[in-house]
C-alpha atoms as a PDB file:
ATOM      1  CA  UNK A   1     122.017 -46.289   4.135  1.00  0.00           C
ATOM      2  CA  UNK A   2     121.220 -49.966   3.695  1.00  0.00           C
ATOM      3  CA  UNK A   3     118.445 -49.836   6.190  1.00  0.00           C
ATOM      4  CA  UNK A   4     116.881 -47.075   4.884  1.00  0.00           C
ATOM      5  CA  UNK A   5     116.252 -48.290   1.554  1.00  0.00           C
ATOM      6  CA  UNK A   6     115.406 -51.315   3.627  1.00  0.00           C
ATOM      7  CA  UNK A   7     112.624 -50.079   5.466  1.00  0.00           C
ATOM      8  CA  UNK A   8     111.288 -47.665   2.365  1.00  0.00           C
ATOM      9  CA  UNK A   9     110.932 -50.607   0.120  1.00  0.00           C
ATOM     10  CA  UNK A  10     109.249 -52.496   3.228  1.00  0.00           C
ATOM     11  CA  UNK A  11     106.521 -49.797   3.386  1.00  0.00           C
ATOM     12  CA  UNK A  12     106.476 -49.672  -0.051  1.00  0.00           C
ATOM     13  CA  UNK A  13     105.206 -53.133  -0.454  1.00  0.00           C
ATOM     14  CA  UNK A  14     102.851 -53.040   2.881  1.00  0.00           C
ATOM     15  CA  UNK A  15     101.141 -49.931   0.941  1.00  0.00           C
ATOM     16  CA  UNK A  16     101.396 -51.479  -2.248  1.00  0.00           C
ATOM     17  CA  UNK A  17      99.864 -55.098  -0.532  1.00  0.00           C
ATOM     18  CA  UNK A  18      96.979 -52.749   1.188  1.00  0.00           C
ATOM     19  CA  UNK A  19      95.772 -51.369  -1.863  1.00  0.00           C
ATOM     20  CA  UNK A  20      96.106 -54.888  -3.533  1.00  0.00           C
ATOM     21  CA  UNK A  21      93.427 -56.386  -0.896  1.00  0.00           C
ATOM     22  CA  UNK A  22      91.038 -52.993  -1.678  1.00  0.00           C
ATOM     23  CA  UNK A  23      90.846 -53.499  -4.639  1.00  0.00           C
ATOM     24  CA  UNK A  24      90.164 -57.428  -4.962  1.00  0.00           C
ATOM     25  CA  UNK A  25      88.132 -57.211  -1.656  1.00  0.00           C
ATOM     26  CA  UNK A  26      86.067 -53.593  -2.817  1.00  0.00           C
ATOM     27  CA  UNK A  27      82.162 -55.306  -2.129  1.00  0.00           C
ATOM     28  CA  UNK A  28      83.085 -57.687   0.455  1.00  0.00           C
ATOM     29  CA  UNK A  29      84.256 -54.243   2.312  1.00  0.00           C
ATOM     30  CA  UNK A  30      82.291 -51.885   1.073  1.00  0.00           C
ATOM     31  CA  UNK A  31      79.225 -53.847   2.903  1.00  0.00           C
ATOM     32  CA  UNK A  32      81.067 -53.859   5.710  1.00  0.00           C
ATOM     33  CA  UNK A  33      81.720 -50.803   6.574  1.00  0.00           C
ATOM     34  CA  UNK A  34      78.153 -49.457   5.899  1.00  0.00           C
ATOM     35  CA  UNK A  35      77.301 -51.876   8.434  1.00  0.00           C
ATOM     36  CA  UNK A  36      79.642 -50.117  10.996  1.00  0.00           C
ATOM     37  CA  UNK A  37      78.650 -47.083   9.660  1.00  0.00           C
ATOM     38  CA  UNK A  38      74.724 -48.423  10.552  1.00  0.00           C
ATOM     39  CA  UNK A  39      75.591 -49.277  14.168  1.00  0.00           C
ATOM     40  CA  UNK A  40      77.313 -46.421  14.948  1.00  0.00           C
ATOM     41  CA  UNK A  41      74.561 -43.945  13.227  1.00  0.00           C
ATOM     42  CA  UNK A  42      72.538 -43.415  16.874  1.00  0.00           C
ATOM     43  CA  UNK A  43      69.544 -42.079  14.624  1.00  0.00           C
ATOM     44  CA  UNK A  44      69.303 -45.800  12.972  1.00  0.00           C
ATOM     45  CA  UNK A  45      66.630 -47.896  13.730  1.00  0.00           C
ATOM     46  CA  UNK A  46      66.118 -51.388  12.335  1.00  0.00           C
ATOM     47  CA  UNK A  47      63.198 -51.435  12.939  1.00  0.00           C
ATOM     48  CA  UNK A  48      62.509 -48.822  11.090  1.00  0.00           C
ATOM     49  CA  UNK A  49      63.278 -50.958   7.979  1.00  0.00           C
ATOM     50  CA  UNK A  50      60.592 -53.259   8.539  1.00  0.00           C
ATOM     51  CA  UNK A  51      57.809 -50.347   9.004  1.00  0.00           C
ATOM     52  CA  UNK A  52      58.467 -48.893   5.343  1.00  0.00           C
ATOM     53  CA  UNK A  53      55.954 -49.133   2.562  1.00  0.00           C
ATOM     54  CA  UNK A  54      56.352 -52.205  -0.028  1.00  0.00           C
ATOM     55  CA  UNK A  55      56.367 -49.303  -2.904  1.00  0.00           C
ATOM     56  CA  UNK A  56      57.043 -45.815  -1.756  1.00  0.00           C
ATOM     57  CA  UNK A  57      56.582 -43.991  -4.735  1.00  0.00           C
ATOM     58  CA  UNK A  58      53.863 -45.699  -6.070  1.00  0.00           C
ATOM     59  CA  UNK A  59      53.000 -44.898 -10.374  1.00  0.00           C
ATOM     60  CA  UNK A  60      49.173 -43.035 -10.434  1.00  0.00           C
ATOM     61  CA  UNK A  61      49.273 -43.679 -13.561  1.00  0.00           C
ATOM     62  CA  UNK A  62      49.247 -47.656 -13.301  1.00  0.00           C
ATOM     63  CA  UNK A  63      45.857 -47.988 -11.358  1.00  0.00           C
ATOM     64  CA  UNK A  64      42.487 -46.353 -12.870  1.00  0.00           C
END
């Protein structure tokens, strides 16, 4: 019985240690992953980026 509790309050605190790191790391990660998520996308292109208008939705109303 000993080792069970053991090994529950062992994955108890490598849960409670993952969500720790989340949470302090959120950004750092967050970045991360939509840069896997980028270079596995086979659609992206980065070049793509670099072809894109300065101001895509440009204000009429600011230029007579």
């Amino acid at each position: 019985m000993a080792a069970i509790t053991s090994a529950v309050i062992a994955i108890a605190g490598v849960i409670l240690g993952w969500i720790a790191i989340e949470i302090a790391c959120k950004p750092c990660l967050e970045k991360g992953r939509e840069a896997i998520d980028r270079s596995l996308n086979p659609d992206y292109d980065p070049d793509d980026d670099l072809q894109a208008p300065l101001n895509p939705n440009p204000d009429p109303q600011s230029h007579p």
